[in-house]
Protein backbone atom coordinates (compact mmCIF):
# COMPACT_ATOMS: atom_id res chain seq x y z
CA UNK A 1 1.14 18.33 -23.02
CA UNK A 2 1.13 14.34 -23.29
CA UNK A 3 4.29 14.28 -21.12
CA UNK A 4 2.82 16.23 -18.31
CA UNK A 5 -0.57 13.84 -18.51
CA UNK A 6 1.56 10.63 -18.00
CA UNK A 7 3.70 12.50 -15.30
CA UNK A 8 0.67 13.49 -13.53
CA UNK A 9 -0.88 9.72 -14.25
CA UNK A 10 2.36 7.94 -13.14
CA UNK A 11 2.36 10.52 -9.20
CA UNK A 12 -0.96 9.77 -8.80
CA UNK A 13 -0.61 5.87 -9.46
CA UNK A 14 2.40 5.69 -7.38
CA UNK A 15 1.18 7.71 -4.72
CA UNK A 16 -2.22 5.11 -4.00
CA UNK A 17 0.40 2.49 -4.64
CA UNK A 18 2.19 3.67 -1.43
CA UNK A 19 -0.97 4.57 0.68
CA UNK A 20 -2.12 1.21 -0.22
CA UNK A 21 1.04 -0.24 1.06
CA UNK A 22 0.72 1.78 4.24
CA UNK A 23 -2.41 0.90 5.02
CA UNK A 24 -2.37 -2.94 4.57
CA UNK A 25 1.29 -2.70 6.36
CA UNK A 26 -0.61 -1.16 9.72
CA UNK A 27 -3.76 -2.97 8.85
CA UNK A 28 -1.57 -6.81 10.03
CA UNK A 29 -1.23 -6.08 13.41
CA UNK A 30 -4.45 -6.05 14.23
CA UNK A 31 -5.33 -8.52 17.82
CA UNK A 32 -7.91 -10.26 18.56
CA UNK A 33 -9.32 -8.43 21.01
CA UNK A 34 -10.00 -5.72 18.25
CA UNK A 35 -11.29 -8.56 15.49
CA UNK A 36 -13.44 -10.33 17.53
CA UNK A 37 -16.56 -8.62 17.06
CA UNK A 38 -16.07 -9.12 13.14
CA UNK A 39 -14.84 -12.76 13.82
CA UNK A 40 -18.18 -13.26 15.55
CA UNK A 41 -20.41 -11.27 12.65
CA UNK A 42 -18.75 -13.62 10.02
CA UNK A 43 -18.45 -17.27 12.20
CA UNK A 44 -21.86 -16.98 14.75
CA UNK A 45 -21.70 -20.47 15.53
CA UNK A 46 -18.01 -20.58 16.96
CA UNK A 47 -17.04 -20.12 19.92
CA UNK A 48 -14.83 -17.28 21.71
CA UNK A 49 -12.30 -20.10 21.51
CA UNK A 50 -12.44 -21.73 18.26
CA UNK A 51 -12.27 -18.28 16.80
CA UNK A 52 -8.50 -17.00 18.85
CA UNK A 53 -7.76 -20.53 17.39
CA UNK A 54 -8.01 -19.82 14.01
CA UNK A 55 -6.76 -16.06 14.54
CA UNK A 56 -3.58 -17.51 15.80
CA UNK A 57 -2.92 -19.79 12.86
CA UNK A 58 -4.43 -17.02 10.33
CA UNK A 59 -1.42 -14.78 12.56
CA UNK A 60 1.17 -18.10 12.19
CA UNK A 61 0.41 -18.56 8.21
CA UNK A 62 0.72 -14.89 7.93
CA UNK A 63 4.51 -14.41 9.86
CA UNK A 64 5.36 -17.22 7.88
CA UNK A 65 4.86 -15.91 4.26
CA UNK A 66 6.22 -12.77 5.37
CA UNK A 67 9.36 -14.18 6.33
CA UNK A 68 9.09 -16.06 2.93
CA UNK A 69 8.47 -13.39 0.61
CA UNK A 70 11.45 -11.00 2.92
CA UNK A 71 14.12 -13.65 2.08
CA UNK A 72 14.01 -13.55 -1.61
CA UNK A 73 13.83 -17.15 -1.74
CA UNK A 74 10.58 -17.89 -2.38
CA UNK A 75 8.65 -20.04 -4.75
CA UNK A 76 8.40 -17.05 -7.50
CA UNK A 77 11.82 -16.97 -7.98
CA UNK A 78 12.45 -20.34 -8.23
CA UNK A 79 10.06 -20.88 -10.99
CA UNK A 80 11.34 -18.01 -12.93
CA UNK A 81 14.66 -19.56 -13.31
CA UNK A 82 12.79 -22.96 -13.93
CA UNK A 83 11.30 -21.02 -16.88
CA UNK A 84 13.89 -19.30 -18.03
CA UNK A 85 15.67 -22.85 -18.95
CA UNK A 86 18.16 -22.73 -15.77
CA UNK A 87 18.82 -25.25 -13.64
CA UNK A 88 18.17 -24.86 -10.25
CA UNK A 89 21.15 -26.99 -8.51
């Protein structure tokens, strides 16, 4: 009976895991055009042009840790060796 609980547990969590995934996944390509009128609800006092401004460098930081984390040479892994006690050169 406890072996069916956690198998039922562990489906559930795994399937929100993936929907969650999904959903953030389509959720980056959004363009300005469709944020703007949220851009505008949370920054009143900026301008149309201020705000594709900082979309585009909220769109440039975003490509950029993407590519980051995609490589498998990020920070993370880095440090992990660094605490592990192995040199990293």
């Amino acid at each position: 009976m406890k072996k069916k609980l956690w198998i039922g547990i562990g489906a559930v969590v795994l399937t929100l895991g993936i929907g969650t995934a999904v959903y953030a996944a389509d959720a980056g390509d959004a363009t300005f055009q469709q944020m703007l009128p949220f851009m505008k609800k949370m920054h009143p006092s900026l301008s149309d042009q201020q705000l594709n401004d900082m979309h585009k460098s909220c769109g440039q930081h975003n490509s950029s840790t993407d590519t980051m984390m995609k490589s498998g040479s990020g920070m993370m892994k880095n440090a992990g060796s660094m605490m592990n006690g192995n040199s990293m050169m």
